[in-house]
Protein backbone atom coordinates (compact mmCIF):
# COMPACT_ATOMS: atom_id res chain seq x y z
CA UNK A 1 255.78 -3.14 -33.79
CA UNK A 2 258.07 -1.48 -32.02
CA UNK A 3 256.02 1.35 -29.96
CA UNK A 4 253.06 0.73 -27.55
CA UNK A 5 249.59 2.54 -26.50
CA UNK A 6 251.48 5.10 -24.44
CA UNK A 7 253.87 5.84 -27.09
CA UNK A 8 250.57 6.59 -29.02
CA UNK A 9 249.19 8.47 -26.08
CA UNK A 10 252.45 10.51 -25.87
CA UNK A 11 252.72 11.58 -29.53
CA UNK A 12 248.75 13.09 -28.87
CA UNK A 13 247.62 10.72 -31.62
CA UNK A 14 244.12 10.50 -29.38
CA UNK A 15 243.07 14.08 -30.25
CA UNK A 16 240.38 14.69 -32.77
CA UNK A 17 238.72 16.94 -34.30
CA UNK A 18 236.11 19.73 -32.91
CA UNK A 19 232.53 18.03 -32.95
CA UNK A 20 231.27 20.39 -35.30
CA UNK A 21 233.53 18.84 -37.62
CA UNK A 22 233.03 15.16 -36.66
CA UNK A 23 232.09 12.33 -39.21
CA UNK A 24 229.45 10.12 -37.86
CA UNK A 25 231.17 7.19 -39.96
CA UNK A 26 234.25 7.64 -37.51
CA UNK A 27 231.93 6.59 -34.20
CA UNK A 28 233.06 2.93 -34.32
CA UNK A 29 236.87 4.41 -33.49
CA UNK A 30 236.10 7.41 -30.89
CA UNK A 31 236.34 6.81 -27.44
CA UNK A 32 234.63 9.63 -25.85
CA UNK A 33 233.94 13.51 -26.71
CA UNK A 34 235.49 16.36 -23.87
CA UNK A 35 235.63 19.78 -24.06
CA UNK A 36 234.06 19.72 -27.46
CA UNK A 37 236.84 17.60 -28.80
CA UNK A 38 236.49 13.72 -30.06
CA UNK A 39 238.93 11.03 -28.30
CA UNK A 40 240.13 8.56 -30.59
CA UNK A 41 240.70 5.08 -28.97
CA UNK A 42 243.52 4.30 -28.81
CA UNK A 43 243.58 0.84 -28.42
CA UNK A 44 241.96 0.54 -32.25
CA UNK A 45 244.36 2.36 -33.57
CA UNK A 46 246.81 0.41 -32.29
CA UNK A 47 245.39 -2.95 -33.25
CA UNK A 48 244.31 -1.30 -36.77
CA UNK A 49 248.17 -0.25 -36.86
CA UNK A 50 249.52 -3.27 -36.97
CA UNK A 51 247.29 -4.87 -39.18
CA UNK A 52 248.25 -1.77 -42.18
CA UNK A 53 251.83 -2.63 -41.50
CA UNK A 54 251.21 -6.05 -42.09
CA UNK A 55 249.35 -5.29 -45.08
CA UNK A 56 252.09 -3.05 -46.11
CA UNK A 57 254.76 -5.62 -45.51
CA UNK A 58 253.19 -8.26 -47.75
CA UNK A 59 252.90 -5.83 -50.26
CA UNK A 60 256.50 -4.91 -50.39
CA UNK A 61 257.93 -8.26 -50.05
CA UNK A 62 256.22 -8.79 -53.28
CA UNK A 63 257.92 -6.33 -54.97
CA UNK A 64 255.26 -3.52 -55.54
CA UNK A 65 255.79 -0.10 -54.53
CA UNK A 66 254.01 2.16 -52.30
CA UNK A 67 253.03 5.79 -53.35
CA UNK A 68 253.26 7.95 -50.35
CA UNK A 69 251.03 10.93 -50.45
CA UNK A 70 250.68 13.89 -47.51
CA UNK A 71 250.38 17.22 -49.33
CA UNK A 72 249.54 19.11 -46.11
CA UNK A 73 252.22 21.02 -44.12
CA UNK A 74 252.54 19.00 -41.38
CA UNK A 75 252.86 16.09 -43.68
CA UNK A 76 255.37 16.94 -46.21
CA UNK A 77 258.64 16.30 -44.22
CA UNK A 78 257.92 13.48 -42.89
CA UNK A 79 256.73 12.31 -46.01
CA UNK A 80 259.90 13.19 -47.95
CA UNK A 81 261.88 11.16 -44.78
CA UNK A 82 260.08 8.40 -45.12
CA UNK A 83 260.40 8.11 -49.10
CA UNK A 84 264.06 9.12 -48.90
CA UNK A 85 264.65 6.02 -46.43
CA UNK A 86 262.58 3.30 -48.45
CA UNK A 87 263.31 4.49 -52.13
CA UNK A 88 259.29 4.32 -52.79
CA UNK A 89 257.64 7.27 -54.93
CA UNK A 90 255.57 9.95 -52.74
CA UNK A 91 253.95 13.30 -53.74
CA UNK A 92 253.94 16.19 -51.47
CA UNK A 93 253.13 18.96 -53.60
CA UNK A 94 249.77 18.60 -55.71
CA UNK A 95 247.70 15.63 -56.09
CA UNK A 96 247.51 15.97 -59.89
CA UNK A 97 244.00 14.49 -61.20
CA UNK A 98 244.71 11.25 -63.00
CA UNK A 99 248.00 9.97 -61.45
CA UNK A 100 246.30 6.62 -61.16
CA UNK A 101 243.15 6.25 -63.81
CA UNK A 102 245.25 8.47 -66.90
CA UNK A 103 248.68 6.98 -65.87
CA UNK A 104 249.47 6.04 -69.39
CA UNK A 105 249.53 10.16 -69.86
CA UNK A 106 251.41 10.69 -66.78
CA UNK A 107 253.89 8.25 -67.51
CA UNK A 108 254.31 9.53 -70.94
CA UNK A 109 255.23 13.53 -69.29
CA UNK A 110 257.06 11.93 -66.71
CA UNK A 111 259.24 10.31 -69.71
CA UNK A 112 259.24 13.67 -70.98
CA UNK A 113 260.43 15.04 -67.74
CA UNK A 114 263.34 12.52 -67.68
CA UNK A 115 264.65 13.46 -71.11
CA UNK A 116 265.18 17.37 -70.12
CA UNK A 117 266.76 16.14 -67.16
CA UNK A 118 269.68 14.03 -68.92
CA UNK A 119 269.52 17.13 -71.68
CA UNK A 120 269.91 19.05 -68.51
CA UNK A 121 273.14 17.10 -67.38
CA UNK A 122 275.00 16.48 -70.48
CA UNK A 123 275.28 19.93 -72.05
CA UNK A 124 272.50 19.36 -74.70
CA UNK A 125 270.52 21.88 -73.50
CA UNK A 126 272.36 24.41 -73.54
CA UNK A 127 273.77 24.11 -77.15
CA UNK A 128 269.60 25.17 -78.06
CA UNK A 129 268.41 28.50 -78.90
CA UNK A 130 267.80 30.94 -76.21
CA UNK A 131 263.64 30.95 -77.12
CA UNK A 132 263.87 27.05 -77.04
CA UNK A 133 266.22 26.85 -73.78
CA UNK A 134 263.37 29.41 -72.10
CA UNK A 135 260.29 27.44 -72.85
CA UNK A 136 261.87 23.99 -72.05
CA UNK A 137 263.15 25.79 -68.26
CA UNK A 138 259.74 27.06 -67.67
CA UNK A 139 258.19 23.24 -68.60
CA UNK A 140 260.94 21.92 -66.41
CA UNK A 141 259.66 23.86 -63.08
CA UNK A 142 255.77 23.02 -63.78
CA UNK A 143 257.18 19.61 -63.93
CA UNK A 144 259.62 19.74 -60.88
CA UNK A 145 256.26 20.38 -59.19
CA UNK A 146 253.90 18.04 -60.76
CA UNK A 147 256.28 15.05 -60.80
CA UNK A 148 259.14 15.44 -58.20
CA UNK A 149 258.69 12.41 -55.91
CA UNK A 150 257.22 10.51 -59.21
CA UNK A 151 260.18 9.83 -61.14
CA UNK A 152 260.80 6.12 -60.30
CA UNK A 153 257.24 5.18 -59.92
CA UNK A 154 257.66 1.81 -62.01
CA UNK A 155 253.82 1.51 -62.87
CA UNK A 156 250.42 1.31 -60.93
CA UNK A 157 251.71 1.18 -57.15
CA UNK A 158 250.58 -1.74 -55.15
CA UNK A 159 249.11 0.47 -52.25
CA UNK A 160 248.68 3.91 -51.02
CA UNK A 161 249.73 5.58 -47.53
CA UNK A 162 247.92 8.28 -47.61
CA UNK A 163 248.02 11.39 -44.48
CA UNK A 164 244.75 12.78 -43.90
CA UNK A 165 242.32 10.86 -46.26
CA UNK A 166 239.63 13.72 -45.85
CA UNK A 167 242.45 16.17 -47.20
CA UNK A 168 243.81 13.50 -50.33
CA UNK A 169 240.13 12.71 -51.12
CA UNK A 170 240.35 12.46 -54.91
CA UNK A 171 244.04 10.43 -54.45
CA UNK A 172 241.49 7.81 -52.25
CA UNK A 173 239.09 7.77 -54.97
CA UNK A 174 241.42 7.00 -57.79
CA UNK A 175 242.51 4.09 -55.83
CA UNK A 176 239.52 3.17 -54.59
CA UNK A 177 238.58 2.71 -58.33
CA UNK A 178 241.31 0.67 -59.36
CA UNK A 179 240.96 -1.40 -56.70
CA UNK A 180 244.71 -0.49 -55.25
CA UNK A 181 244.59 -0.88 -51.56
CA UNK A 182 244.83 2.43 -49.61
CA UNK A 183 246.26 2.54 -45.92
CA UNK A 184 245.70 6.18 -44.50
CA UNK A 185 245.76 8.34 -41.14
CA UNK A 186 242.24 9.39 -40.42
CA UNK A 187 241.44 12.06 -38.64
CA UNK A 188 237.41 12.01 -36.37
CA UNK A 189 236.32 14.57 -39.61
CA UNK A 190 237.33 11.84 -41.94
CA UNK A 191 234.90 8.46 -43.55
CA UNK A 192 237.23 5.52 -43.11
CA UNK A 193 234.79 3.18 -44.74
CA UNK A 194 236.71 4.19 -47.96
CA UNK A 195 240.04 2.73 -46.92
CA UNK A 196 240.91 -1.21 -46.68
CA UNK A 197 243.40 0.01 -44.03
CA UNK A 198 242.04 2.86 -42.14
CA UNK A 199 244.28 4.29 -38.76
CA UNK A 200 242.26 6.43 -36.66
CA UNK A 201 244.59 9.29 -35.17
CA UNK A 202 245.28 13.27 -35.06
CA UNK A 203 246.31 13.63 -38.77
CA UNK A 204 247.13 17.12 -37.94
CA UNK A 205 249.96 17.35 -35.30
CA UNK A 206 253.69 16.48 -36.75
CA UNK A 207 254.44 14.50 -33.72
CA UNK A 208 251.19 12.36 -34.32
CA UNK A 209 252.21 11.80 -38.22
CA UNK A 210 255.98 11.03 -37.17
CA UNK A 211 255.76 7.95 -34.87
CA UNK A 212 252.97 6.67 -37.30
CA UNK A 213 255.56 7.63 -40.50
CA UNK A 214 257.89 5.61 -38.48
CA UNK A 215 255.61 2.34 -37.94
CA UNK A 216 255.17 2.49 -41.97
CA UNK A 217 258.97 2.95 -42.07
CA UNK A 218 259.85 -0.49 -40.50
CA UNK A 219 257.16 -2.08 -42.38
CA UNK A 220 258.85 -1.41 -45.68
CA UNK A 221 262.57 -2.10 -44.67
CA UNK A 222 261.29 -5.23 -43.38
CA UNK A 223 259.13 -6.61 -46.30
CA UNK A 224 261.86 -5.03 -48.42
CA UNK A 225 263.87 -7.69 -46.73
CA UNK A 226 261.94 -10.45 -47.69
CA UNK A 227 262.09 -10.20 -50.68
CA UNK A 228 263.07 -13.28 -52.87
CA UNK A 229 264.59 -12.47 -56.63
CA UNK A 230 263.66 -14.70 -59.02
CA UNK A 231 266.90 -16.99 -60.36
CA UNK A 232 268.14 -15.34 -63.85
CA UNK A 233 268.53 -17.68 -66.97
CA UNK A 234 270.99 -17.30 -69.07
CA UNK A 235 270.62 -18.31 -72.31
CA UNK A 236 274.12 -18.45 -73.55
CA UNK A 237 274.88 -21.08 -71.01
CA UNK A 238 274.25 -24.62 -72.18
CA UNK A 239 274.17 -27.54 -69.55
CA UNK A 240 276.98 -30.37 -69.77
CA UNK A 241 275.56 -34.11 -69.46
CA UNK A 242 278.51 -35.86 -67.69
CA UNK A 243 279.08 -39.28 -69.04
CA UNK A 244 279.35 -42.12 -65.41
CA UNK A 245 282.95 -42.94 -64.42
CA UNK A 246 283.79 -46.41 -63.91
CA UNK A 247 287.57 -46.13 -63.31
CA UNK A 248 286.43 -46.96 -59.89
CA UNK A 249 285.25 -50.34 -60.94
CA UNK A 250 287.66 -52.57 -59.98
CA UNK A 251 286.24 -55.65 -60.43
CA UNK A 252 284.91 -56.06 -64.43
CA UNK A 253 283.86 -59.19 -65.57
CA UNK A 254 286.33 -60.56 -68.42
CA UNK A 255 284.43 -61.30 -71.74
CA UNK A 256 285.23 -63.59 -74.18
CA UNK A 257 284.46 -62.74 -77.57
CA UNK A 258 283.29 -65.50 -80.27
CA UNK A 259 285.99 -67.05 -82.91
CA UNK A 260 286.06 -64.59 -86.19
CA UNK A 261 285.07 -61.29 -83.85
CA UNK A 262 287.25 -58.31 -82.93
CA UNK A 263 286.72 -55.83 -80.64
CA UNK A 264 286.30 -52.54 -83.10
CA UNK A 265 283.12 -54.92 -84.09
CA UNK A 266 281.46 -53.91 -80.78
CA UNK A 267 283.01 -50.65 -80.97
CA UNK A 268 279.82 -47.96 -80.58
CA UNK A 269 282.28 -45.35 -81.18
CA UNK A 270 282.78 -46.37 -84.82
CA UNK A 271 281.92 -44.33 -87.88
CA UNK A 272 279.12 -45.80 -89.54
CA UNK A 273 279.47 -45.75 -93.38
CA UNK A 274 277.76 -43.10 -95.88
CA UNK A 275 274.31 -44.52 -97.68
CA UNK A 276 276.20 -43.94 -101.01
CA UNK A 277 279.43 -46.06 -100.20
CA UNK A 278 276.75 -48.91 -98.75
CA UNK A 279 275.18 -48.82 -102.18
CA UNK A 280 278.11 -48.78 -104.04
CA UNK A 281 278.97 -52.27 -102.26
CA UNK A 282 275.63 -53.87 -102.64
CA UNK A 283 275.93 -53.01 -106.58
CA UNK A 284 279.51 -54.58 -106.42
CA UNK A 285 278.77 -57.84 -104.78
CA UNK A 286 275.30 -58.27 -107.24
CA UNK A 287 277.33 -57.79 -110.14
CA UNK A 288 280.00 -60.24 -108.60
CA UNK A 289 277.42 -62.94 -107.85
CA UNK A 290 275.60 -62.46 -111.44
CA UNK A 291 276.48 -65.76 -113.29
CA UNK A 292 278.78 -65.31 -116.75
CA UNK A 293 277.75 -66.65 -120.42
CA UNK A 294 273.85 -66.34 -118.94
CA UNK A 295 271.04 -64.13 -121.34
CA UNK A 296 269.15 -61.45 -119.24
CA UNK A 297 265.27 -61.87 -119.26
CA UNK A 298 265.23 -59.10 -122.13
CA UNK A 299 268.08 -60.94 -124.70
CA UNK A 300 265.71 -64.12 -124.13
CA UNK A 301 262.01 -62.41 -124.43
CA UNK A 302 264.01 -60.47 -128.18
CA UNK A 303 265.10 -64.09 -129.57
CA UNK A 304 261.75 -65.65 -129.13
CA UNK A 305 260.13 -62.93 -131.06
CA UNK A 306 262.59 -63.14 -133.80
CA UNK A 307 261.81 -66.61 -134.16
CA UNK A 308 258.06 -66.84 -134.08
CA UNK A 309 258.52 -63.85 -137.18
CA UNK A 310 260.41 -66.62 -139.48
């Protein structure tokens, strides 16, 4: 990583929350409580940092995506930096229920979505009735809502970055039961025992969210680096066996072929006759070699009859 613990201490990611509001799962990651507030430690976060963007690297150098989900205020723009950057899906706006355990129905209204879209840009829409053009515009902005950082999510991500797991609770639990690793900001009001990658740190000031947004950031770009494409196969190619050259050989031993031989006898190259013509000449030479003037075995067995009868 690129930062250190002061950068962290700088950015105010070591304020918590009131201790009215504090989690008593989040004691393993405070450092101390003044003025009513919890300190975070800061040295856990930043060894529990760089472990997530580890985790997060791996993951993307395998080719899975990471949904990106901060829905608060202080979250969104960031959010919406980070996914422009990396390409990765993210939701900002609503945490609809079901993104992850009904995402064959999402997937089939985000389909849906994409369809008015390309209506949208070639003209089709337009050529509709008025009634039809209405309900389809007023589907369109629930959608725009619902599904705006979702349209290239390929499938069931292969981790979440989540801002403020207290706040994205049911997002945690969907994951949680698909078994998709979830790597999230936690705040001192928030359980991190739900997360496989839990960050303690102020999940509530946009400085805080930034330089951690930014750790994620060069996580992706560089496990998007490492990524290695599998080798294409073409099926309309076929592979050429090269026959051995020996124009090089200079010295061939001379061979002497037997008396009566020629070399198109040893040729390998030569046509080998049809079964019919091989017949034919098999018939030929039996018929040659058959001696004239002789009975066949049927003329002789008809003649002995006929003379045992008289």
């Amino acid at each position: 990583m690129n930062i250190t613990v002061k950068d962290l201490l700088d950015a105010g990611v070591h304020f918590g929350h009131q201790l009215r509001r504090w989690n008593p799962k989040s004691k393993p990651y405070v450092f101390d409580n003044r003025h009513g507030i919890s300190i975070i430690d800061l040295e856990k976060t930043y060894d529990l940092l760089e472990n997530a963007s580890k985790a997060i690297e791996e993951i993307v150098s395998q080719g899975k995506q990471i949904l990106l989900v901060g829905t608060k205020r202080q979250a969104e723009e960031p959010i919406r930096e980070l996914a422009a950057a990396t390409n990765m899906p993210f939701c900002v706006n609503r945490w609809m229920g079901g993104t992850l355990t009904n995402f064959e129905t999402v997937s089939t209204s985000l389909t849906k979505y994409k369809s008015f879209l390309r209506m949208e840009e070639d003209g089709s829409l337009d050529k509709m009735h008025g009634k039809e053009i209405a309900a389809i515009k007023r589907q369109m902005s629930r959608m725009q809502r619902n599904f705006e950082g979702l349209l290239n999510l390929q499938g069931i991500p292969g981790a979440l970055f989540v801002i403020d797991s207290h706040n994205e609770a049911i997002a945690v639990a969907e994951a949680n039961r698909l078994k998709i690793p979830v790597i999230a900001l936690v705040d001192s009001n928030s359980d991190p025992s739900v997360l496989s990658h839990p960050i303690p740190g102020n999940d509530d000031s946009a400085k805080s969210i930034r330089i951690i947004v930014d750790v994620i950031l060069d996580a992706i770009q560089t496990g998007a680096s490492k990524r290695v494409e599998a080798p294409t196969k073409r099926k309309d190619i076929t592979p050429i066996a090269q026959e051995p050259d020996f124009v090089d050989q200079e010295d061939e031993p001379e061979v002497t072929l037997p008396e009566g031989y020629d070399e198109n006898d040893f040729d390998d190259r030569k046509e080998d006759k049809s079964e019919e013509e091989t017949e034919a000449e098999i018939k030929e030479v039996a018929k040659d070699s058959e001696p004239k003037g002789e009975k066949t075995s049927e003329e002789q067995n008809s003649e002995t009859e006929s003379e045992n009868k008289e």
